[in-house]
N, C-alpha and C. Protein backbone atom coordinates (compact mmCIF):
# COMPACT_ATOMS: atom_id res chain seq x y z
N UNK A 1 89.55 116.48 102.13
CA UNK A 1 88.25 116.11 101.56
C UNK A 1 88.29 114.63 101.21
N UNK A 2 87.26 113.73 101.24
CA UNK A 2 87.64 112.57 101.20
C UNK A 2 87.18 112.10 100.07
N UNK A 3 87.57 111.08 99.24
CA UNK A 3 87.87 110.27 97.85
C UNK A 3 86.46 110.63 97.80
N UNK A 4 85.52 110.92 97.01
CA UNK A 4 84.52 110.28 96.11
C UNK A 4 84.32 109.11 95.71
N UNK A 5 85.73 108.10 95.15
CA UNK A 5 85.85 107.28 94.78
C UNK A 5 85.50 105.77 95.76
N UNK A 6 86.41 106.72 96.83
CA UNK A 6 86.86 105.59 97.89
C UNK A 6 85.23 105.38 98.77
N UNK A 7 84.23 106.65 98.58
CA UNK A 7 83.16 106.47 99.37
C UNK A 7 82.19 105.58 98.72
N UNK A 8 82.21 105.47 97.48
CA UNK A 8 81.70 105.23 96.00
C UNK A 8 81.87 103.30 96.43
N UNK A 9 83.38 103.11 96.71
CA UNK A 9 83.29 101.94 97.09
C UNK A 9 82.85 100.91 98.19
N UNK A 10 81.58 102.09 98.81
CA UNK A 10 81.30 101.38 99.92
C UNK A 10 79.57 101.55 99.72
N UNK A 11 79.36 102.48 99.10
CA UNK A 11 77.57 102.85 98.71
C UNK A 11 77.20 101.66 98.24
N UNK A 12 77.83 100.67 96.96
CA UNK A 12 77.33 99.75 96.45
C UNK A 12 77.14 98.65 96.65
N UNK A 13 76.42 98.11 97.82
CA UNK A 13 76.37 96.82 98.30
C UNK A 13 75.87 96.04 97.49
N UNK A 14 76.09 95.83 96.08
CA UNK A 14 75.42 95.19 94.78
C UNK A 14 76.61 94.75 93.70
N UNK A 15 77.80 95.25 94.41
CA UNK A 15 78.75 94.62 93.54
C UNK A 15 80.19 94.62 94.51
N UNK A 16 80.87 93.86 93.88
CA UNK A 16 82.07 93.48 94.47
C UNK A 16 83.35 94.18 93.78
N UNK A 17 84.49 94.21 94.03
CA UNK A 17 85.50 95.20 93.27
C UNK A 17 86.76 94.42 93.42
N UNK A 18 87.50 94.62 92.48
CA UNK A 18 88.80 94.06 92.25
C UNK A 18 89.94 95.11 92.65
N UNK A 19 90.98 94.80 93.42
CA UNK A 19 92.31 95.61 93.36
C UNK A 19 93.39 95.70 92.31
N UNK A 20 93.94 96.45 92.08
CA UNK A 20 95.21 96.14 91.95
C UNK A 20 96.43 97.34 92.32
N UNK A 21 97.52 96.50 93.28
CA UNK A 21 98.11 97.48 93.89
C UNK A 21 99.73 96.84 93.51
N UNK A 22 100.48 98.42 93.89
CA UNK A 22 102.15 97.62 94.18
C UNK A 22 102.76 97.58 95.32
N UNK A 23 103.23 97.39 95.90
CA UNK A 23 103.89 97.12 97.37
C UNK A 23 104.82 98.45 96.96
N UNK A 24 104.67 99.12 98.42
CA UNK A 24 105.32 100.67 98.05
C UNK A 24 105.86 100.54 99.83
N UNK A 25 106.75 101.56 99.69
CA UNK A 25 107.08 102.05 101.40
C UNK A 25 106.88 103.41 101.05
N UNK A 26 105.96 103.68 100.66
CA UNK A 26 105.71 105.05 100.71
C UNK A 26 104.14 105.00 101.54
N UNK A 27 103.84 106.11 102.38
CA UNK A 27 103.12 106.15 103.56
C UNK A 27 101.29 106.26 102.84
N UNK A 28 101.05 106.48 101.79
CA UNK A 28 100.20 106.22 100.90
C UNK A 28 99.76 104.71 100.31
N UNK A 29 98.79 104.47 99.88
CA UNK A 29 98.77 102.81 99.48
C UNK A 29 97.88 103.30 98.14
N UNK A 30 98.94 102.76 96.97
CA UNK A 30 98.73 103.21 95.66
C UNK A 30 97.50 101.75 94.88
N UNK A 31 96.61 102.17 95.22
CA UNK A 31 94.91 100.69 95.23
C UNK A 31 93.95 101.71 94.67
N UNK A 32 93.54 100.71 93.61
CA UNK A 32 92.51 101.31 92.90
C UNK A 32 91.33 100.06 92.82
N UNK A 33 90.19 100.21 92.86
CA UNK A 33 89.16 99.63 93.26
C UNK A 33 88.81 99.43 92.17
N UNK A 34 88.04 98.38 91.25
CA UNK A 34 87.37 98.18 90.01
C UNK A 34 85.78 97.51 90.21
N UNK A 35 85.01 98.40 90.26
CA UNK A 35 83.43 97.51 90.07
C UNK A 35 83.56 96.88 89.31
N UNK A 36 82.91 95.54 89.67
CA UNK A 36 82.20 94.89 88.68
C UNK A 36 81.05 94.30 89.16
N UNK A 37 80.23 94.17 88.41
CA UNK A 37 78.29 93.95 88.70
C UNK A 37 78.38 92.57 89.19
N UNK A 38 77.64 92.34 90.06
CA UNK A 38 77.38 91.20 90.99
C UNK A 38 76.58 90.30 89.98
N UNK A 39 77.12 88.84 90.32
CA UNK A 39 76.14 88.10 89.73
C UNK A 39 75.73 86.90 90.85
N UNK A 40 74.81 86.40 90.34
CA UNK A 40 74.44 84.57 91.09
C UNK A 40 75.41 83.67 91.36
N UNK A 41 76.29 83.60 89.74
CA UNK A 41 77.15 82.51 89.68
C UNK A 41 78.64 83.36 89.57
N UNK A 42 79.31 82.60 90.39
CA UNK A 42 80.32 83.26 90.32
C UNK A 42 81.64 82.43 89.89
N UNK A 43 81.42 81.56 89.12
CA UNK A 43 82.11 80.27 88.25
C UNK A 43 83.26 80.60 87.52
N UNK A 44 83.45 82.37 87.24
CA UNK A 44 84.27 82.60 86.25
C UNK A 44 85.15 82.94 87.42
N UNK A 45 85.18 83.22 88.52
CA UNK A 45 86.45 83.95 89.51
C UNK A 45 86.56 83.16 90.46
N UNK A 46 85.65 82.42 90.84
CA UNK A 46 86.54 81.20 91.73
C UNK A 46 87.20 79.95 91.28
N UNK A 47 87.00 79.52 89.61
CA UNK A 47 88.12 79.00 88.91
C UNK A 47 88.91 79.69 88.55
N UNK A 48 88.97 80.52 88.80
CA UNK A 48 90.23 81.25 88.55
C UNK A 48 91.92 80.34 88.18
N UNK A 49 92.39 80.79 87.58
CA UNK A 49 94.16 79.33 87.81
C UNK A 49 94.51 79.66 88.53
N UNK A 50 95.19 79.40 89.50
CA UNK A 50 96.21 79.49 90.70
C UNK A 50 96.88 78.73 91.45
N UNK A 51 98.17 79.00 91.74
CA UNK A 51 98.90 77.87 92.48
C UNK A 51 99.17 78.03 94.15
N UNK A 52 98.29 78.83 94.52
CA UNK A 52 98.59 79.07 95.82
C UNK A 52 97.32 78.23 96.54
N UNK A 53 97.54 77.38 97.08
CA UNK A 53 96.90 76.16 97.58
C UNK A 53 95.46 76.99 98.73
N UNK A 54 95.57 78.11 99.23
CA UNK A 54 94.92 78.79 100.31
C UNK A 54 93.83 78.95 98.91
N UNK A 55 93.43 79.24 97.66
CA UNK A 55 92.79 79.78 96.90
C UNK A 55 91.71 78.07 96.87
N UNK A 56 91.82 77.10 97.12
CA UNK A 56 90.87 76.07 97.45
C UNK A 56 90.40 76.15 98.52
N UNK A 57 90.73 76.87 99.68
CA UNK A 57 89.81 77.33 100.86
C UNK A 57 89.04 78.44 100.55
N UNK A 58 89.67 79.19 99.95
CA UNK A 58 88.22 80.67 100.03
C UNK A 58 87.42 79.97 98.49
N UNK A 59 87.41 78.70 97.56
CA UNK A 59 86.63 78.37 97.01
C UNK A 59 85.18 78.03 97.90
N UNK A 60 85.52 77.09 99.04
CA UNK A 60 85.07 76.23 99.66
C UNK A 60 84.39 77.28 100.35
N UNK A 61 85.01 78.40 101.18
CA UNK A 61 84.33 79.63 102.02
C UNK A 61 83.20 80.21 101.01
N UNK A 62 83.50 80.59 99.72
CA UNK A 62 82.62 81.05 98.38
C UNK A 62 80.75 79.89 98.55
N UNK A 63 81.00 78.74 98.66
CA UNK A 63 80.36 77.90 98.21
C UNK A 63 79.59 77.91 99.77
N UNK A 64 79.72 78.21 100.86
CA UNK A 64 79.26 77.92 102.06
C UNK A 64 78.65 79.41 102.19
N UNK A 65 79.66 80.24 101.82
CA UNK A 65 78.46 81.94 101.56
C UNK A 65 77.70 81.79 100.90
N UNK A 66 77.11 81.27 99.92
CA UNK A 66 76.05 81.21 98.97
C UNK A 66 75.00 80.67 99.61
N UNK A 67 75.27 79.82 100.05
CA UNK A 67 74.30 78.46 100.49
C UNK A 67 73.84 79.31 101.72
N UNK A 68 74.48 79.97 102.36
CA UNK A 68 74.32 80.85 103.73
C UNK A 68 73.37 82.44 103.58
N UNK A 69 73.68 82.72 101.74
CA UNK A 69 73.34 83.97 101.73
C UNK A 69 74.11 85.28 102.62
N UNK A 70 74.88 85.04 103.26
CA UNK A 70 76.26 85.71 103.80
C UNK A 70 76.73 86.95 103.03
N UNK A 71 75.84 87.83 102.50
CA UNK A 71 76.29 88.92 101.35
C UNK A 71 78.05 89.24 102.12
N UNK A 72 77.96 89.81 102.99
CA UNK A 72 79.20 90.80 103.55
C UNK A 72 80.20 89.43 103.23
N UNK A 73 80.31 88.26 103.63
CA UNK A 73 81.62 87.17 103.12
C UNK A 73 81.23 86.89 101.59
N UNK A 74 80.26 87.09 101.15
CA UNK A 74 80.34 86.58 99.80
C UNK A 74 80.87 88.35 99.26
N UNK A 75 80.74 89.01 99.13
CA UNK A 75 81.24 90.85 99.05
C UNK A 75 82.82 90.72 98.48
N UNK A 76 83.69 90.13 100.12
CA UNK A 76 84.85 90.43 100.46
C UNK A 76 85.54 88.67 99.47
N UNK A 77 84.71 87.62 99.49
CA UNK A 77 85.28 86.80 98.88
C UNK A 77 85.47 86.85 97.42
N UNK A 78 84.44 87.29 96.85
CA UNK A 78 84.55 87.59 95.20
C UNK A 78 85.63 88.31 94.91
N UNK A 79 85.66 89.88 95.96
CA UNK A 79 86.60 90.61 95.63
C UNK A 79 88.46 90.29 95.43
N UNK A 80 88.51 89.56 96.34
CA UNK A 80 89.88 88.51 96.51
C UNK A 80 90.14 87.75 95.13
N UNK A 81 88.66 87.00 95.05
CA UNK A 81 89.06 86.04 93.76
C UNK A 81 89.12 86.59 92.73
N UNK A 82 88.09 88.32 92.20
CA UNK A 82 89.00 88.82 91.15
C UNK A 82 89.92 89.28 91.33
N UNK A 83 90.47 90.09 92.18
CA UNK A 83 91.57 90.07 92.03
C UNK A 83 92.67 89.21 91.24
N UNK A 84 92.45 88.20 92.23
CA UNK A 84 93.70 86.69 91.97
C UNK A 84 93.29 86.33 90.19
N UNK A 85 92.36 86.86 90.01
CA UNK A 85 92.01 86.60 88.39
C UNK A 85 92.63 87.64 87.08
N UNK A 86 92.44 88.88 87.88
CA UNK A 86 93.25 89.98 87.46
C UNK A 86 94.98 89.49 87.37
N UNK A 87 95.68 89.09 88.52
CA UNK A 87 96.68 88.80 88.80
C UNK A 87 97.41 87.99 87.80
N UNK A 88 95.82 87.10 87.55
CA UNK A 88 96.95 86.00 86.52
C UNK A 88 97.30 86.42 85.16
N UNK A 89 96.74 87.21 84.99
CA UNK A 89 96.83 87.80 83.48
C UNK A 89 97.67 88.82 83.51
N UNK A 90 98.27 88.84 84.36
CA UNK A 90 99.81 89.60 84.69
C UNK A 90 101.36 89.09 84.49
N UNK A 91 102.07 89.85 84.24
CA UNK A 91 103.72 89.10 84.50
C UNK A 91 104.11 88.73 86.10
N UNK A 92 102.76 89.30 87.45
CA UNK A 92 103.20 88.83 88.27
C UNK A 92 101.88 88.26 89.21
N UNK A 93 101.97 86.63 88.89
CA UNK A 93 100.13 86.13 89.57
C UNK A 93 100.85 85.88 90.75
N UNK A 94 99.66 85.81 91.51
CA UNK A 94 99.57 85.39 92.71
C UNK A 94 100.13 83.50 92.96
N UNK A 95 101.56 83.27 93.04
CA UNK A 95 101.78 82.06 92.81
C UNK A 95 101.47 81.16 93.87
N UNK A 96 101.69 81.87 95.38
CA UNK A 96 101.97 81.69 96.53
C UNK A 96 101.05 81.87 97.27
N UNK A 97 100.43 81.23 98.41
CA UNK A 97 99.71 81.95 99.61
C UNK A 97 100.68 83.02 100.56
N UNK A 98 101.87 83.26 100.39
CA UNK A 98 102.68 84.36 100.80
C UNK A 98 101.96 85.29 100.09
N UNK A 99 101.80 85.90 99.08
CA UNK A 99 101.66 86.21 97.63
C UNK A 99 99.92 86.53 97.82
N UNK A 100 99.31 85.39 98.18
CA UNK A 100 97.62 85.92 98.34
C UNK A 100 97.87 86.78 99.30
N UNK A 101 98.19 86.11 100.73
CA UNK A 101 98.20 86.96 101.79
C UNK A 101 98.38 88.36 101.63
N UNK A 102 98.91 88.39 101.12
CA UNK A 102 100.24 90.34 100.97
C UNK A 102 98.66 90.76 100.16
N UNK A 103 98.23 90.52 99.02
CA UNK A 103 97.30 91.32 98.22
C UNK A 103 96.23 91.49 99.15
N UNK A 104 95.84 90.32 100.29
CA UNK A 104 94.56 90.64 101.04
C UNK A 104 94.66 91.75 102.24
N UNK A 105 95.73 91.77 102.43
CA UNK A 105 95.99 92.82 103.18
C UNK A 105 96.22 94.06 102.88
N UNK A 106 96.95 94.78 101.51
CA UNK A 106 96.48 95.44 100.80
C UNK A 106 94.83 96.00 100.42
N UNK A 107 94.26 94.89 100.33
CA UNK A 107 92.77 94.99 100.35
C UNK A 107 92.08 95.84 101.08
N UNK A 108 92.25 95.02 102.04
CA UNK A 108 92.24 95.30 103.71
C UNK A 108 92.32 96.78 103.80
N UNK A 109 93.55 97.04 103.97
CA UNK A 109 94.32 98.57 103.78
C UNK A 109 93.56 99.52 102.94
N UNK A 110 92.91 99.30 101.72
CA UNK A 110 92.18 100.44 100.91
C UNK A 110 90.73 100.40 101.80
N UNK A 111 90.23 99.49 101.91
CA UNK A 111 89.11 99.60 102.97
C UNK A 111 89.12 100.28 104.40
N UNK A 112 90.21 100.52 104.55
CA UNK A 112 90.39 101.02 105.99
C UNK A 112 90.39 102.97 105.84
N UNK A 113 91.14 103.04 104.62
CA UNK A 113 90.98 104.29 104.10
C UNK A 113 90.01 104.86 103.66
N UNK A 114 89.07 103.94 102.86
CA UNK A 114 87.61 103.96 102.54
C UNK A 114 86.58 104.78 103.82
N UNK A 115 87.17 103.93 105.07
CA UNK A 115 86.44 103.72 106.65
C UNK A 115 86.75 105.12 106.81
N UNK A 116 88.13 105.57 107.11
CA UNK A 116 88.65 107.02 107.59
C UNK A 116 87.70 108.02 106.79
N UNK A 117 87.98 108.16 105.28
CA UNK A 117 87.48 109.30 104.71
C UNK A 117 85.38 109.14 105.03
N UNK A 118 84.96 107.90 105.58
CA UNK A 118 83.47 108.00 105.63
C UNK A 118 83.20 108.59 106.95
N UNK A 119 84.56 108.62 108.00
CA UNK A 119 84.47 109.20 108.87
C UNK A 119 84.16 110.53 108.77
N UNK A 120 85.40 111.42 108.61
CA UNK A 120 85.35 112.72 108.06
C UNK A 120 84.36 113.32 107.54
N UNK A 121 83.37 112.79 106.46
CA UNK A 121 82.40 113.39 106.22
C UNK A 121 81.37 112.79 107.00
N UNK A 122 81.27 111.97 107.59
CA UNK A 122 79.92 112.11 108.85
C UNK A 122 79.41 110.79 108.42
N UNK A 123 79.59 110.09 107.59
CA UNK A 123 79.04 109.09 106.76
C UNK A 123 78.89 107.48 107.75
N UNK A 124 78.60 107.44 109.12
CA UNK A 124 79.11 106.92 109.92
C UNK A 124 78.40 105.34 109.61
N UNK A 125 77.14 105.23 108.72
CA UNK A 125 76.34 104.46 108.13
C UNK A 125 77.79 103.48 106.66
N UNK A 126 78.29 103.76 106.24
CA UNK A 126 79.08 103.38 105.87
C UNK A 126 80.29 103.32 106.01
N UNK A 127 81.03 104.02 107.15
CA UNK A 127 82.03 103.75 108.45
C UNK A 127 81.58 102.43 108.70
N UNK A 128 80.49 102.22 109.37
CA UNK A 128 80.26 100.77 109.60
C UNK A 128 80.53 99.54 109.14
N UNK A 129 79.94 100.27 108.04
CA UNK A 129 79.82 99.12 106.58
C UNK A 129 81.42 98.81 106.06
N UNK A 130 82.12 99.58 106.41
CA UNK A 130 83.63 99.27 105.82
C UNK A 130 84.03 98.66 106.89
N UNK A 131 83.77 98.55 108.56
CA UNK A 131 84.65 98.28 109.66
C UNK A 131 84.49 96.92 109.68
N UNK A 132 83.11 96.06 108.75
CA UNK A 132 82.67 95.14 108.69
C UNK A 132 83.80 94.45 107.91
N UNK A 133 83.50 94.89 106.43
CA UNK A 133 84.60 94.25 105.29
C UNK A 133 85.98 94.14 106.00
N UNK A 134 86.16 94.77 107.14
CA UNK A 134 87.81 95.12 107.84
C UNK A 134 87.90 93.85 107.95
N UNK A 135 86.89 93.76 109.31
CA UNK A 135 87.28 92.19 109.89
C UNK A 135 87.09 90.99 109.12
N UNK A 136 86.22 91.08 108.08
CA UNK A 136 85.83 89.86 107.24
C UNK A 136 87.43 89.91 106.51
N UNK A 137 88.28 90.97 106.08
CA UNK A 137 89.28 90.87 105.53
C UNK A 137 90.62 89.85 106.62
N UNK A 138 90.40 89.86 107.38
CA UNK A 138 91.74 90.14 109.09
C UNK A 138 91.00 88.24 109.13
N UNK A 139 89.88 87.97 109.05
CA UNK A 139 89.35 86.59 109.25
C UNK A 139 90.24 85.94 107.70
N UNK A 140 90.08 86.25 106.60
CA UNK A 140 90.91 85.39 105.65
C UNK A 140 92.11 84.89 105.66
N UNK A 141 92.69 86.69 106.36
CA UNK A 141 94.44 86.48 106.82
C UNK A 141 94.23 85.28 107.65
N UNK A 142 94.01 85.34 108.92
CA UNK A 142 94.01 84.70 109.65
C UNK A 142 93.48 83.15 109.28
N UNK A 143 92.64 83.10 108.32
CA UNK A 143 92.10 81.80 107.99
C UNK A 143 93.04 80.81 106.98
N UNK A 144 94.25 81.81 106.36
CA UNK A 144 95.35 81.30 105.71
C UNK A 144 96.06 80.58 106.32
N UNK A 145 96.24 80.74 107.62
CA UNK A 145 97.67 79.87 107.96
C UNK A 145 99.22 80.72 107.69
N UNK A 146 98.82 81.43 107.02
CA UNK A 146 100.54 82.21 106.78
C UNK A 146 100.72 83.13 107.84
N UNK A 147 102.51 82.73 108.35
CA UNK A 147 102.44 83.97 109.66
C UNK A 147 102.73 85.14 108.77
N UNK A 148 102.07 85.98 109.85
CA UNK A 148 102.00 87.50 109.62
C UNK A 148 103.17 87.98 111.15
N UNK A 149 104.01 88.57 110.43
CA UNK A 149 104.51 89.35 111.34
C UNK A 149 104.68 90.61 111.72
N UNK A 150 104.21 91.16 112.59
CA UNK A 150 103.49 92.77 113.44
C UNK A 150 105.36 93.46 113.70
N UNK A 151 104.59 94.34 114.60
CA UNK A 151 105.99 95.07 115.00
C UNK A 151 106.30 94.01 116.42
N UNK A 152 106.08 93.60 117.06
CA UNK A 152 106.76 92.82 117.94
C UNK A 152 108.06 91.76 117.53
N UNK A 153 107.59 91.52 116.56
CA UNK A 153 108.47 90.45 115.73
C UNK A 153 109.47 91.26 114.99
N UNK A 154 109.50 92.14 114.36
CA UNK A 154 109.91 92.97 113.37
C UNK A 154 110.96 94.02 114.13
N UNK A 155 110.48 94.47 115.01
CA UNK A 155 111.78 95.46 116.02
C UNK A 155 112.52 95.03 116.19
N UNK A 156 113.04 94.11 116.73
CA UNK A 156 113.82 93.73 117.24
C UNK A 156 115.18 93.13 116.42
N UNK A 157 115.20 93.05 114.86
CA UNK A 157 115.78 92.53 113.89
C UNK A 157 115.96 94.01 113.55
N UNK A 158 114.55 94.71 112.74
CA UNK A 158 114.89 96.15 112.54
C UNK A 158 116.13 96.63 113.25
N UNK A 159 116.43 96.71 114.72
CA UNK A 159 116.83 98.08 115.35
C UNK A 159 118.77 96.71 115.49
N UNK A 160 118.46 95.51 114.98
CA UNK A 160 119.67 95.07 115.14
C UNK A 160 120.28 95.23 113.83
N UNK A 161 119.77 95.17 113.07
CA UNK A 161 120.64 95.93 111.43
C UNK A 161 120.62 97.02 111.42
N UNK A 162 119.79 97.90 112.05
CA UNK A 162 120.47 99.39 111.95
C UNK A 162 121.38 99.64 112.96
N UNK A 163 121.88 99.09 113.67
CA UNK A 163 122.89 99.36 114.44
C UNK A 163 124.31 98.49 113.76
N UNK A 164 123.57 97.54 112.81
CA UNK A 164 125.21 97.13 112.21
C UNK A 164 125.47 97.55 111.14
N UNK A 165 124.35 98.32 110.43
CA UNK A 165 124.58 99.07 109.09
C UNK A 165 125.14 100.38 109.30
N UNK A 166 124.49 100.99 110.44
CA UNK A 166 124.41 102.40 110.52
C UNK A 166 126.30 102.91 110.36
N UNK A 167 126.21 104.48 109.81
CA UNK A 167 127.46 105.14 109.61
C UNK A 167 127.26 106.20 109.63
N UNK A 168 128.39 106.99 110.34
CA UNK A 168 127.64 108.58 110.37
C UNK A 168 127.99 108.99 109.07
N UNK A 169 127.23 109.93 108.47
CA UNK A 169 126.87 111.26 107.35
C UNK A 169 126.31 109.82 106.18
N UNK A 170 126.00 108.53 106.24
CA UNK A 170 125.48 107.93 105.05
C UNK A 170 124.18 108.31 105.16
N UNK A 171 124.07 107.88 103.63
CA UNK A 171 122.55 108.87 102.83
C UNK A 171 121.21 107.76 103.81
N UNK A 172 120.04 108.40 104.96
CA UNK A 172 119.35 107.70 105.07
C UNK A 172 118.43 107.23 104.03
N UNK A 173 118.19 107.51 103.08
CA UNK A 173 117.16 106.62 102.04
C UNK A 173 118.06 105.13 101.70
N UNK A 174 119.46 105.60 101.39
CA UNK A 174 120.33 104.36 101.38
C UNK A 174 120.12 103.28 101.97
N UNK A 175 120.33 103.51 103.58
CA UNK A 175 120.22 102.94 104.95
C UNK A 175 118.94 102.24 105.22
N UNK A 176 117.96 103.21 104.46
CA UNK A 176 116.47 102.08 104.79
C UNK A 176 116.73 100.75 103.92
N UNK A 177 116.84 101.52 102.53
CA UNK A 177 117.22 99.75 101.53
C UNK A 177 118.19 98.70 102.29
N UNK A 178 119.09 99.57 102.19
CA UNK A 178 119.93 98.32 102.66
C UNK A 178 119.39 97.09 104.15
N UNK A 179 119.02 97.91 105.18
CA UNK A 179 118.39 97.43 106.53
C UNK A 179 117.14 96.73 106.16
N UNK A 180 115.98 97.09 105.37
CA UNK A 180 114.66 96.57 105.11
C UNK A 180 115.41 95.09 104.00
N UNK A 181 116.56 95.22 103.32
CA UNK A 181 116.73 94.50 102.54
C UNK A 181 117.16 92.89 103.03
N UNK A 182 118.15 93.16 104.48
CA UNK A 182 118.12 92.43 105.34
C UNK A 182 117.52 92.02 106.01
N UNK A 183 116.22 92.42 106.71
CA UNK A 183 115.10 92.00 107.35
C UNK A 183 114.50 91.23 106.53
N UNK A 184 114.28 91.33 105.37
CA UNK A 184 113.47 90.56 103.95
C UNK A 184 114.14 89.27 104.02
N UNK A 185 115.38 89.40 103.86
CA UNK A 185 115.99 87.93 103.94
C UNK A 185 116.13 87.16 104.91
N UNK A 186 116.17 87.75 106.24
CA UNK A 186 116.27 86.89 107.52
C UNK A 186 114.28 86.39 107.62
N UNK A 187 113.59 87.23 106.60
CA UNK A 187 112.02 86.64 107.03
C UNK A 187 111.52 86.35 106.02
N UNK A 188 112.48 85.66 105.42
CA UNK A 188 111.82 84.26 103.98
C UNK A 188 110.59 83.37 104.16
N UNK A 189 109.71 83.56 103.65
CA UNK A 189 108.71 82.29 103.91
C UNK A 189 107.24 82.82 104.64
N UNK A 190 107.58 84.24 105.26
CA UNK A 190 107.03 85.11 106.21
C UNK A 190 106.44 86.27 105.50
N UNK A 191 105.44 87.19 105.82
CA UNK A 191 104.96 87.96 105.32
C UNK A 191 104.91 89.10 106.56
N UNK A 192 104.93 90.66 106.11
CA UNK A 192 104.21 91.44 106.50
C UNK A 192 103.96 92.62 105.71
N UNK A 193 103.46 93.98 106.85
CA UNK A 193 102.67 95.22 106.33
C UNK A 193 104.01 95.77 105.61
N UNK A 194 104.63 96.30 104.44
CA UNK A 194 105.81 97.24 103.76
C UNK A 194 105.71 98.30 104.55
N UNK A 195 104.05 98.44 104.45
CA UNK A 195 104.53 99.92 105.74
C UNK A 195 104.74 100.15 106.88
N UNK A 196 104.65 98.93 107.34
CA UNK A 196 104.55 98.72 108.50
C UNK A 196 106.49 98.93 108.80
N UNK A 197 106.53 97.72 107.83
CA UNK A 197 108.41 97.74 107.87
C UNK A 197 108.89 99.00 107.92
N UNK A 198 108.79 99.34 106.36
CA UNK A 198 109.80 100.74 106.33
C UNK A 198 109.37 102.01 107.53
N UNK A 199 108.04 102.01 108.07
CA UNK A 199 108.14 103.25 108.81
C UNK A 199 109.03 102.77 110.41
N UNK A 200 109.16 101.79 110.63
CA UNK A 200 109.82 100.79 111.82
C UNK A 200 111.35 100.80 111.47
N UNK A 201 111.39 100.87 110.57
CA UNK A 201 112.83 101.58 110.02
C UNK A 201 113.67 102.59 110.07
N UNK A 202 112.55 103.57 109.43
CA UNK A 202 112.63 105.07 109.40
C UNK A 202 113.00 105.86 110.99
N UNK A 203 111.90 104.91 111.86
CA UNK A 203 112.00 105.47 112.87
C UNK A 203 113.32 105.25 113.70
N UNK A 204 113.87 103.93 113.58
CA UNK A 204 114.89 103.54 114.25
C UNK A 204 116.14 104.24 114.31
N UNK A 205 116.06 104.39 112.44
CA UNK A 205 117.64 105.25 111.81
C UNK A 205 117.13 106.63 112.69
N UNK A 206 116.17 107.23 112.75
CA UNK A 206 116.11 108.02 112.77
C UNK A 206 116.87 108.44 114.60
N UNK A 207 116.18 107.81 115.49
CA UNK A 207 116.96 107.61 116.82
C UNK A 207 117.77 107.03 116.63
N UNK A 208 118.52 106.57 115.88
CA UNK A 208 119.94 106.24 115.96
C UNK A 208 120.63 107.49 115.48
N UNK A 209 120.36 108.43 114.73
CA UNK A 209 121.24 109.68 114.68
C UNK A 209 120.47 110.52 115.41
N UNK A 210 119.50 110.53 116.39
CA UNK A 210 119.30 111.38 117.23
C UNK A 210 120.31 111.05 118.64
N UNK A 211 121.21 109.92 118.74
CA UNK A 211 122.18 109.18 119.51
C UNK A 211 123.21 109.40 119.14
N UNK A 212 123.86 109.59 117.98
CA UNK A 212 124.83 109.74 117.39
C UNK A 212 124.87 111.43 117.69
N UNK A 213 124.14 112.03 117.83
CA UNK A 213 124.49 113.71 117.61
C UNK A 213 124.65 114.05 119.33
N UNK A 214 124.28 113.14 120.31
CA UNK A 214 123.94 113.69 121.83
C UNK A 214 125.60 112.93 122.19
């Protein structure tokens, strides 16, 4: 049955919503959506403090949606900047455009779930409406400058630490930390999906003791 909540966040084309999530490798994405009522001026969340230098471009994107009337980029831009406003009033702000990036994609990610469950119930009028916010989300990534790295990039490191970690009868939950922990460090500076990682992981160990037993 699909969220109430999550459909809830797509009926209201009159306000914008804030995240806040944790980076999980668990196959779920733990994001909770926060209305807040749309206004004219939006002075309190695009000053926001921040040290991640990409947060003076989606000012500048903010100020060219207005002038444009652009609801769907002005929607997806507010939502970012509370966020990053939420963030700072945390023990962990957004310091970095590494750091923006990862939360917009997260974003991204609850909207996509939003999309699925409007599927399911037939709701194909706001299927739409979320496939929109998708790409307006995938245009910011992309409008950052920070690489994003997919599974093309990511296999190939993956499946070479699990072949130098791997041991027969060790605990696989072990084996993911340790392997994802190494991939993290060889891709300093770099960003990608957690879930993307750990299930690229999972799968590898996993044919590696389907090799080990033949």
């Amino acid at each position: 049955m699909a969220s109430r909540f999550s459909l809830q966040l797509l009926r209201r084309p009159a306000q914008h919503y804030t995240a806040r999530c944790r980076v999980s490798i668990s196959p779920s994405i733990p994001c909770r959506f926060y209305a807040t009522a749309d206004s004219s001026s939006s002075s309190s969340s695009s000053n926001a403090p921040t040290s991640a230098p990409f947060m003076a471009t989606l000012k500048t994107e903010l100020k060219t949606a207005m002038r444009n009337k652009d609801t769907l980029r002005l929607t997806v831009l507010r939502a970012i900047m509370s966020h990053n406003l939420n963030a700072s009033k945390t023990k962990t702000p957004l310091r970095t455009d590494a750091d923006l990036v990862l939360a917009i994609m997260r974003m991204r990610r609850a909207v996509e779930d939003a999309r699925a469950e409007a599927k399911q119930v037939g709701r194909e009028d706001l299927a739409t409406k979320a496939d929109e916010e998708v790409k307006m989300y995938e245009q910011m990534e992309k409008l950052s400058g920070v690489e994003v790295l997919g599974a093309p990039e990511l296999e190939p490191m993956v499946r070479a630490q699990v072949d130098a970690l791997y041991e027969p009868g060790a605990k696989a939950n072990v084996l993911v930390g340790r392997v994802m922990g190494k991939v993290k460090a060889a891709t300093a500076g770099k960003i990608f999906e957690p879930q993307l990682l750990s299930s690229m992981v999972k799968k590898a160990i996993q044919e590696r003791e389907e090799q080990q037993e033949q």
